[in-house]
N, C-alpha and C. Protein backbone atom coordinates (compact mmCIF):
# COMPACT_ATOMS: atom_id res chain seq x y z
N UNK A 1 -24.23 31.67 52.13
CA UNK A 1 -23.51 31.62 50.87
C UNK A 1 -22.96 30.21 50.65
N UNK A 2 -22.92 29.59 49.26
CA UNK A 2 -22.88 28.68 49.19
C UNK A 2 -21.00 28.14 49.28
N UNK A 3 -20.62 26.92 49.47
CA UNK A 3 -19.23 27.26 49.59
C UNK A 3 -18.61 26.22 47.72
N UNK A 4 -17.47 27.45 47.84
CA UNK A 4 -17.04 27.20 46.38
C UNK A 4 -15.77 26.32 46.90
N UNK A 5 -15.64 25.28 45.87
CA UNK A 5 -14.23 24.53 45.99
C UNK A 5 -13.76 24.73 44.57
N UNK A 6 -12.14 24.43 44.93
CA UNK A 6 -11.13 24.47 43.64
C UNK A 6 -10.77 22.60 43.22
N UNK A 7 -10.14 22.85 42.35
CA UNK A 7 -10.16 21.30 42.19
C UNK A 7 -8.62 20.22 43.06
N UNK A 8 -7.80 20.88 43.67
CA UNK A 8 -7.21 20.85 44.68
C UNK A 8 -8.25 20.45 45.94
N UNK A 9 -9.00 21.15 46.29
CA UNK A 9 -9.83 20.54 47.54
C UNK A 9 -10.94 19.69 46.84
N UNK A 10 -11.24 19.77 45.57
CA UNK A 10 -12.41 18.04 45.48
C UNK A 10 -11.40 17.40 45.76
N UNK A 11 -10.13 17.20 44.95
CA UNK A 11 -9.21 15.66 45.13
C UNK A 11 -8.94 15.23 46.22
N UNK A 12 -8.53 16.38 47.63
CA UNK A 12 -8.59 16.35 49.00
C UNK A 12 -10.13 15.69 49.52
N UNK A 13 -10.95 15.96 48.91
CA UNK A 13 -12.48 15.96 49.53
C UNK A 13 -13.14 14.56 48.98
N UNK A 14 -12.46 14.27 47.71
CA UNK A 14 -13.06 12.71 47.31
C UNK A 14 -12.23 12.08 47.48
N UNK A 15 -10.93 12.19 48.00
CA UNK A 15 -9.59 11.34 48.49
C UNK A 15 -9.26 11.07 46.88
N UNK A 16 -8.84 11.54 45.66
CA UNK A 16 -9.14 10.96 44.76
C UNK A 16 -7.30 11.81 44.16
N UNK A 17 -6.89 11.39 42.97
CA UNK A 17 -5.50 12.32 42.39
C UNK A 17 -6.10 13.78 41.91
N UNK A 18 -5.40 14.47 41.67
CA UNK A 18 -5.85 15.69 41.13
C UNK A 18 -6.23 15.92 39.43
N UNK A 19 -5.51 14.85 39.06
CA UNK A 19 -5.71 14.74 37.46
C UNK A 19 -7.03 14.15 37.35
N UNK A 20 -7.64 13.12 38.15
CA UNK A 20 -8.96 12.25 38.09
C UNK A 20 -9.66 13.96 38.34
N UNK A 21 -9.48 14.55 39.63
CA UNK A 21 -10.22 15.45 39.33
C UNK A 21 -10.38 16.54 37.90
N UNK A 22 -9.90 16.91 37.99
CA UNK A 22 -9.70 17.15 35.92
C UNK A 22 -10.46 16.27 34.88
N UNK A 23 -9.92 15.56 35.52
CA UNK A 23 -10.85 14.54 34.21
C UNK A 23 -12.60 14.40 34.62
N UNK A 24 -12.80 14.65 36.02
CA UNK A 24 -14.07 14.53 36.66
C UNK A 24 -15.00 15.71 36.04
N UNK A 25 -14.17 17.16 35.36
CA UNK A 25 -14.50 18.36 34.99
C UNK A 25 -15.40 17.57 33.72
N UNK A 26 -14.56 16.87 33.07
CA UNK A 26 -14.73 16.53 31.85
C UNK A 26 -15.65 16.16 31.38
N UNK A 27 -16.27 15.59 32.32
CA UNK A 27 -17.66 14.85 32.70
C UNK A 27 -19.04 15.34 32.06
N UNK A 28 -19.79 14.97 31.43
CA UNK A 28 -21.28 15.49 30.67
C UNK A 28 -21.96 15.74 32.29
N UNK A 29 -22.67 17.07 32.52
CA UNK A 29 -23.46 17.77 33.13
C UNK A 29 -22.41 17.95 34.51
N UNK A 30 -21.36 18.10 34.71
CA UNK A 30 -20.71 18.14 35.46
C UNK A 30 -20.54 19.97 36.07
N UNK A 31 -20.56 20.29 37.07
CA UNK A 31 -21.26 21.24 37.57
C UNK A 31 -20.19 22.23 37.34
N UNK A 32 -19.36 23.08 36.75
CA UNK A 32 -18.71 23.98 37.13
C UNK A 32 -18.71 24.35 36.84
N UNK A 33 -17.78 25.78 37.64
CA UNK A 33 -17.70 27.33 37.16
C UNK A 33 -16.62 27.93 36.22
N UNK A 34 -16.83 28.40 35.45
CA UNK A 34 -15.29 29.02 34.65
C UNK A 34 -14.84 30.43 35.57
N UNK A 35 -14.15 30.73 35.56
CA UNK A 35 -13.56 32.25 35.81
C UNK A 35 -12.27 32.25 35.22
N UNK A 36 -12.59 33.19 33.91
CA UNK A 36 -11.19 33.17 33.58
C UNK A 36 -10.98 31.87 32.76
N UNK A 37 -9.29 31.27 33.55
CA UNK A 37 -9.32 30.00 32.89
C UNK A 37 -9.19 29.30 34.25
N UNK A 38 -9.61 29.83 35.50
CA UNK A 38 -9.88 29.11 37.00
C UNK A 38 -11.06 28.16 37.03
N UNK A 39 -11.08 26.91 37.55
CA UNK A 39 -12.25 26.06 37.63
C UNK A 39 -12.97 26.30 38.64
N UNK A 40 -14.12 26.78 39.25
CA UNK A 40 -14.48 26.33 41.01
C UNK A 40 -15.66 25.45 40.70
N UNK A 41 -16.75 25.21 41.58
CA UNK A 41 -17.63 24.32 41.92
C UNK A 41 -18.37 24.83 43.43
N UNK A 42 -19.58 24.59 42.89
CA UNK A 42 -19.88 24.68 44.07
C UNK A 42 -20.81 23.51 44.92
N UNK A 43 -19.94 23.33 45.95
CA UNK A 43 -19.93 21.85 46.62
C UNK A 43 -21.05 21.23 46.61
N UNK A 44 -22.24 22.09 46.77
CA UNK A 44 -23.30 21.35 47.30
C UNK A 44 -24.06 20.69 45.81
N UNK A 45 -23.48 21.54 44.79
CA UNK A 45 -23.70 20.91 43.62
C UNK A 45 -22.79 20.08 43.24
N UNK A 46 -22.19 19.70 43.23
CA UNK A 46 -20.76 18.95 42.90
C UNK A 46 -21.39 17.42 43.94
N UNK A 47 -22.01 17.59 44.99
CA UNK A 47 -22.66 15.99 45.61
C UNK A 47 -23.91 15.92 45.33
N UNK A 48 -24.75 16.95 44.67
CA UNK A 48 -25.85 16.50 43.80
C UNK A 48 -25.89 15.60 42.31
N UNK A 49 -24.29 16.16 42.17
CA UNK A 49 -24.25 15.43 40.63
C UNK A 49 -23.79 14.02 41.06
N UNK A 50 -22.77 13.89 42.58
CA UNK A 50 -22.29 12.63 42.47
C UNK A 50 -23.61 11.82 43.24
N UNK A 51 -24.51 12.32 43.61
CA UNK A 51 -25.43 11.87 43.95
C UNK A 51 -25.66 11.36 45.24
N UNK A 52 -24.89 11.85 46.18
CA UNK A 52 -24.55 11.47 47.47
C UNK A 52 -26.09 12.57 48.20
């Protein structure tokens, strides 16, 4: 199963603020999930888009 992150652990995970992450959502083709009004991602897509 693939593993889902919140946007609390990208900002932890790209060393980055939590608002950049937010704004990273914002992003054209940017990978995420809605639930609700919850964001997740799922990681392994989230370093396909950053291209790592």
């Amino acid at each position: 199963m693939a593993e889902i992150l919140t946007i609390p652990e990208i900002s932890k995970l790209l060393k980055i603020s939590r608002s950049k992450a937010y704004a990273l959502t914002k992003e054209e083709g940017f990978p995420l999930i809605r639930i609700g009004k919850s964001i997740r991602v799922i990681k392994s897509e989230l370093f396909k888009w950053l291209h790592i």
